[in-house]
C-alpha atoms as a PDB file:
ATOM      1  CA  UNK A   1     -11.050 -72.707 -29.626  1.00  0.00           C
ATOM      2  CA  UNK A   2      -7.621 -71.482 -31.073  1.00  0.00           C
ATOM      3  CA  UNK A   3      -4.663 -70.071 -28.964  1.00  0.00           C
ATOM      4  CA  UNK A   4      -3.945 -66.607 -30.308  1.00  0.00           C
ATOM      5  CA  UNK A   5      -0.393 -65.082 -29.292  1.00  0.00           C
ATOM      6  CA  UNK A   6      -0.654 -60.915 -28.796  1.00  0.00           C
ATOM      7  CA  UNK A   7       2.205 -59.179 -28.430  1.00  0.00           C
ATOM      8  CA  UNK A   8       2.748 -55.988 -27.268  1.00  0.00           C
ATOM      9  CA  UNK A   9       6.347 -53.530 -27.487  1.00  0.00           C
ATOM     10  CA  UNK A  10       7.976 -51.282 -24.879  1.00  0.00           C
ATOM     11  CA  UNK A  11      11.092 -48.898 -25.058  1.00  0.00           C
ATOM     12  CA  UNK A  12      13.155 -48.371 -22.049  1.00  0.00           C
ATOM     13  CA  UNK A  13      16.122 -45.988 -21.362  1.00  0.00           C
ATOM     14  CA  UNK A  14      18.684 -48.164 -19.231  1.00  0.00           C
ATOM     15  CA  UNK A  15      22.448 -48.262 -17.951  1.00  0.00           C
ATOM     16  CA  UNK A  16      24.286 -50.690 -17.295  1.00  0.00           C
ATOM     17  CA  UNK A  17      28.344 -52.018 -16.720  1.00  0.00           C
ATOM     18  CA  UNK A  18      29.444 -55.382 -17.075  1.00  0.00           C
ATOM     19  CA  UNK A  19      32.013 -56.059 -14.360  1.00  0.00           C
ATOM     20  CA  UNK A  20      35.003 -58.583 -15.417  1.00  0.00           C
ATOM     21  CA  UNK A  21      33.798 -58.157 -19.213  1.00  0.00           C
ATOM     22  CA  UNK A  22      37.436 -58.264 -21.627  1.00  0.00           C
ATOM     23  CA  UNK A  23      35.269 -55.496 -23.828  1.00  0.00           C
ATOM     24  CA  UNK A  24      33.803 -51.732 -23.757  1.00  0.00           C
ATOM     25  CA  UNK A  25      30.780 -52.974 -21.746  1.00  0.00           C
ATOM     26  CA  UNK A  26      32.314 -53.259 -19.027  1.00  0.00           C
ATOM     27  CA  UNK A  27      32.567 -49.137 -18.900  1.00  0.00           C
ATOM     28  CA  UNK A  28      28.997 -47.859 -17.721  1.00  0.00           C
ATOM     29  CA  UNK A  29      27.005 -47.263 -20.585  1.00  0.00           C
ATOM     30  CA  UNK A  30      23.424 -47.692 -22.018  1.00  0.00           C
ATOM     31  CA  UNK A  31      20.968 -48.773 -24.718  1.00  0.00           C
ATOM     32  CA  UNK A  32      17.640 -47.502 -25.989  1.00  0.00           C
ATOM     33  CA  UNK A  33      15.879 -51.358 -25.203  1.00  0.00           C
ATOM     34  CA  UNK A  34      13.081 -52.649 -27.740  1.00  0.00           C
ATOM     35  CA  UNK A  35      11.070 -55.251 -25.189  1.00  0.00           C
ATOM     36  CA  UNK A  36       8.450 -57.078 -27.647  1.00  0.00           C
ATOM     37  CA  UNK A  37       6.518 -58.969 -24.745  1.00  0.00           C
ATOM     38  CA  UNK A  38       3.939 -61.745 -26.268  1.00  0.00           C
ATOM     39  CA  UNK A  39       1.315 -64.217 -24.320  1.00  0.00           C
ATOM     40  CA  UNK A  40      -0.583 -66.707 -25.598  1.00  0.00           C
ATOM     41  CA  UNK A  41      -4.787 -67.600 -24.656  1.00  0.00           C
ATOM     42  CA  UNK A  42      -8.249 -68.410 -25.757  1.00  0.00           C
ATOM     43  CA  UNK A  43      -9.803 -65.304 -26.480  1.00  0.00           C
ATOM     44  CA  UNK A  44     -12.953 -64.839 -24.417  1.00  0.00           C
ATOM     45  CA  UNK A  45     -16.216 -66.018 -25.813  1.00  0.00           C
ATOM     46  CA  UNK A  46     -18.658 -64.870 -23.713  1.00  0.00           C
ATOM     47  CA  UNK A  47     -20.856 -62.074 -25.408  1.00  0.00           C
ATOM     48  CA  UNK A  48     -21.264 -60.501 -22.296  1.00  0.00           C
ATOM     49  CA  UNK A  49     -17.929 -60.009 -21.072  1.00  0.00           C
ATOM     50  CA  UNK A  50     -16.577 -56.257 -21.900  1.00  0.00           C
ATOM     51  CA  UNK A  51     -13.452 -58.285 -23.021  1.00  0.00           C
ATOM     52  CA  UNK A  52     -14.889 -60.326 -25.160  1.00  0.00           C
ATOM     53  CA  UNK A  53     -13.146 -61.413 -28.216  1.00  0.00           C
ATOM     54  CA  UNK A  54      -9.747 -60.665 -26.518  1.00  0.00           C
ATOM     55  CA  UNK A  55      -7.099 -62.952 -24.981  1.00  0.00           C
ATOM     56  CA  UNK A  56      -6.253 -59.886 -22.513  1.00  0.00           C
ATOM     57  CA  UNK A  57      -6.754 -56.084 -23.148  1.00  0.00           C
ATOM     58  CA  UNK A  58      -3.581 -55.309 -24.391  1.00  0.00           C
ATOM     59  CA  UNK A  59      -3.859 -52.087 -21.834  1.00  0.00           C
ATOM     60  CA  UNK A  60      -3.677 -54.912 -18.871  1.00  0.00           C
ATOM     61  CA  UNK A  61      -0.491 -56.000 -20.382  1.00  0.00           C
ATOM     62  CA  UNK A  62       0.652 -52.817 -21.099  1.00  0.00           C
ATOM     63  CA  UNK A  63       0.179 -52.387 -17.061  1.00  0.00           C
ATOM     64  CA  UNK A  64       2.099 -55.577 -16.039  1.00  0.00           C
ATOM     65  CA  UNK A  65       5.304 -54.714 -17.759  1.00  0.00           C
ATOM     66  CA  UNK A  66       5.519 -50.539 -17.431  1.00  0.00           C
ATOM     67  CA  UNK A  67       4.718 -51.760 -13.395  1.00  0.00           C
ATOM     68  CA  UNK A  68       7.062 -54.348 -13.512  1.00  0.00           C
ATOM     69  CA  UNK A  69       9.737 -53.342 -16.221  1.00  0.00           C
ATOM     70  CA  UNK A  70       9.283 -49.970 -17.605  1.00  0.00           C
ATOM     71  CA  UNK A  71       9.411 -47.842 -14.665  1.00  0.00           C
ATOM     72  CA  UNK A  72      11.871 -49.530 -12.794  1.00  0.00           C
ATOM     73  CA  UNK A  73      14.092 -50.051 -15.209  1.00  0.00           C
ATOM     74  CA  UNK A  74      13.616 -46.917 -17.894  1.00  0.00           C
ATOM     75  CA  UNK A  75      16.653 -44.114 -16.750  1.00  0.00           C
ATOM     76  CA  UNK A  76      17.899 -46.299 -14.262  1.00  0.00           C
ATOM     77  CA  UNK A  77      21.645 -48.123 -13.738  1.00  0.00           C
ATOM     78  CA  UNK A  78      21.802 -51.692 -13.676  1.00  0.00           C
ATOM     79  CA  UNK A  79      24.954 -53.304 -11.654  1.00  0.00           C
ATOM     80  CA  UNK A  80      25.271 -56.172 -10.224  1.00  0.00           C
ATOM     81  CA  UNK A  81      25.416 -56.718  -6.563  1.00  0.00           C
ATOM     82  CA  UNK A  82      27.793 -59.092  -6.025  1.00  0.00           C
ATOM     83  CA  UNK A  83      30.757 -57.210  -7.706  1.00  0.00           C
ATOM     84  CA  UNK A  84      32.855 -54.324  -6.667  1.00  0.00           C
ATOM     85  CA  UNK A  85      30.508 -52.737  -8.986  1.00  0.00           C
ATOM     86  CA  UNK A  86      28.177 -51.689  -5.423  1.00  0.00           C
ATOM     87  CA  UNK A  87      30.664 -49.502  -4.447  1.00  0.00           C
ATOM     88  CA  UNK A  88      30.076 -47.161  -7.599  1.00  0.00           C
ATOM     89  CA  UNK A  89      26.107 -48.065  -7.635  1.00  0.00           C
ATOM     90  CA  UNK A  90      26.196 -47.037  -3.931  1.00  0.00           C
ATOM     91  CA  UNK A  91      27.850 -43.692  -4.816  1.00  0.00           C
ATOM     92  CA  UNK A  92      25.478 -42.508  -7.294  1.00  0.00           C
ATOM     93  CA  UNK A  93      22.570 -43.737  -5.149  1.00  0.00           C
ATOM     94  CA  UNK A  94      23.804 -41.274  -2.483  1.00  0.00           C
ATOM     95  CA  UNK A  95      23.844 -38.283  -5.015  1.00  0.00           C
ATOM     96  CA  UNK A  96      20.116 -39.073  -5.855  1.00  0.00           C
ATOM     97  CA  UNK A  97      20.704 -41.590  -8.875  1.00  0.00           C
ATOM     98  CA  UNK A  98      18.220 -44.390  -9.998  1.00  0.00           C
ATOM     99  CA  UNK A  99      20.362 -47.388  -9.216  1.00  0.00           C
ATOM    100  CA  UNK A 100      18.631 -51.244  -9.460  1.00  0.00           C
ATOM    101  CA  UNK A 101      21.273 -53.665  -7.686  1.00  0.00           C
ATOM    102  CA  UNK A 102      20.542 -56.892  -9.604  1.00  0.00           C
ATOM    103  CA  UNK A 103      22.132 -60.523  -8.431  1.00  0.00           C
ATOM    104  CA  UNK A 104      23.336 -61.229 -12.060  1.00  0.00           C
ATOM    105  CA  UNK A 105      25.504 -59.955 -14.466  1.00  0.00           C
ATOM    106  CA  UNK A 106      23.113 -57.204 -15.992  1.00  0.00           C
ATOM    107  CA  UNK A 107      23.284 -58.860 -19.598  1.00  0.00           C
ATOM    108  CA  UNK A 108      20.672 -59.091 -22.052  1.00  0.00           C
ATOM    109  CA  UNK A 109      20.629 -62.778 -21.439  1.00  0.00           C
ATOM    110  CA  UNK A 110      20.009 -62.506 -17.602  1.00  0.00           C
ATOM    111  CA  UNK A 111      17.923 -59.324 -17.997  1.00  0.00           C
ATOM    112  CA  UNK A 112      15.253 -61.587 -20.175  1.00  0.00           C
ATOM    113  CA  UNK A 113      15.280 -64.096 -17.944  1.00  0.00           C
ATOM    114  CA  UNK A 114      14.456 -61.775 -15.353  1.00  0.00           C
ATOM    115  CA  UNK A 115      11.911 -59.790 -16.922  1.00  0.00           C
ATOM    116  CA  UNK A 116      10.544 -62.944 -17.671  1.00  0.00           C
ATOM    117  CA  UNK A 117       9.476 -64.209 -14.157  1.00  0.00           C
ATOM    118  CA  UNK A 118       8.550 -60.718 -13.046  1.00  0.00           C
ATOM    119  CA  UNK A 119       6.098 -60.755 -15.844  1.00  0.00           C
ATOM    120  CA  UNK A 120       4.877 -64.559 -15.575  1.00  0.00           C
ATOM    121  CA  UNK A 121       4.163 -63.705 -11.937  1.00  0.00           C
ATOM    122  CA  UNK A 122       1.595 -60.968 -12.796  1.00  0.00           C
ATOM    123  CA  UNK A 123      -0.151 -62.812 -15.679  1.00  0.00           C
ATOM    124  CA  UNK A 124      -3.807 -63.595 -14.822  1.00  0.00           C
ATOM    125  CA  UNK A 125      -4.593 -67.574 -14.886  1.00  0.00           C
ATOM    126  CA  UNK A 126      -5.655 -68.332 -18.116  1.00  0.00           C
ATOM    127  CA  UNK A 127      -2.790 -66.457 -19.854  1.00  0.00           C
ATOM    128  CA  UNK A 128       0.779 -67.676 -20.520  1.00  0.00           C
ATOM    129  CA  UNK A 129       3.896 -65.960 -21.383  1.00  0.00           C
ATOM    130  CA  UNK A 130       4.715 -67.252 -24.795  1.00  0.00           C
ATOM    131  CA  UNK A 131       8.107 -65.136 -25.491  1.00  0.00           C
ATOM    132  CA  UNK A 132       9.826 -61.877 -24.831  1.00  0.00           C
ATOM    133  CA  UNK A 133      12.382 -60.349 -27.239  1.00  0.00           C
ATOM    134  CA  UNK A 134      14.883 -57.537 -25.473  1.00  0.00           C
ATOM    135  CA  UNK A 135      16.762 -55.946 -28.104  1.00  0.00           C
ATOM    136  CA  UNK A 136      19.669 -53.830 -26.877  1.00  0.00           C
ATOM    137  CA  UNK A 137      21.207 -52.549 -29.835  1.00  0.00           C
ATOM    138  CA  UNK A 138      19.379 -52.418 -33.744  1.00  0.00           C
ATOM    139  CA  UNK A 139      21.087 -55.634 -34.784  1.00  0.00           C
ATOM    140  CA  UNK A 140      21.580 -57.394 -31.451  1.00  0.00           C
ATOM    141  CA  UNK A 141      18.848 -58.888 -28.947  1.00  0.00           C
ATOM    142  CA  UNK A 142      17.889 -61.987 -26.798  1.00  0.00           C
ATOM    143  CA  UNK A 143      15.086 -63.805 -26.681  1.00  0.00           C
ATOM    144  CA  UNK A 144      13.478 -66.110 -24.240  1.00  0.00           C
ATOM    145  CA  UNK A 145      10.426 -68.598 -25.289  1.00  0.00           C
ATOM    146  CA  UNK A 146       8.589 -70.933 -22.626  1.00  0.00           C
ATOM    147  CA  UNK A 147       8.825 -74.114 -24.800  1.00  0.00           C
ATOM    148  CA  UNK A 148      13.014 -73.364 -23.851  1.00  0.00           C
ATOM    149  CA  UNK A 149      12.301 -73.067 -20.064  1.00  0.00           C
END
């Protein structure tokens, strides 16, 4: 039977600073993010199963990440916790602020990465993660692909 990718797309609202950065990033700011999430399976064969045909309902999917990804991340503030940065995070957590303290520099890069385990973790058995694609800006993004990692 053939391995069929699927890939489904998310949009997220999220802020972020990048502390130590020589540029304008490292001011608190934020991006409209494009996540393009895609697995890869066997689609079911079984004429009896109510899935059948699919490699996963791409409403279980769309679960996993808004769970995961989506609403933690969408109109939240991204800093890192191991920078002077917790001080400010700390502050706007205390005025009623959605704050996520992260232990990485809260790059595109180490945001993929990260959204990658959180959404290989949830994955039922028969289903890999195949890539994810987290573009921050219209002309700049990261990707991550399993054959890398």
């Amino acid at each position: 039977m053939s391995k069929i990718r699927i890939t489904k797309q998310f949009t997220f609202e999220t802020g972020h600073a990048l502390y130590g950065y020589d540029g304008a990033c490292k001011n608190v700011h934020g991006h409209s993010y494009k996540l393009s999430v895609t697995v890869i399976g066997t689609p079911i064969t079984d004429r009896n199963h109510v899935k059948f045909g699919m490699v996963i309902d791409f409403s279980d999917l769309k679960k996993i990440v808004k769970e995961e990804i989506v609403d933690r991340f969408d109109h939240a503030t991204v800093f890192n916790q191991t920078t002077p940065h917790v001080e400010l995070a700390n502050d706007l957590k205390s005025k009623g602020h959605d704050v996520i303290l992260v232990d990485y520099q809260p790059t595109s890069e180490n945001m993929v990465i990260d959204f990658a385990q959180k959404i290989k973790s949830r994955l039922p058995q028969a289903i890999e993660l195949h890539s994810l694609r987290l573009q921050e800006t219209d002309t700049s993004f990261a990707e991550w692909f399993a054959e890398d990692n």
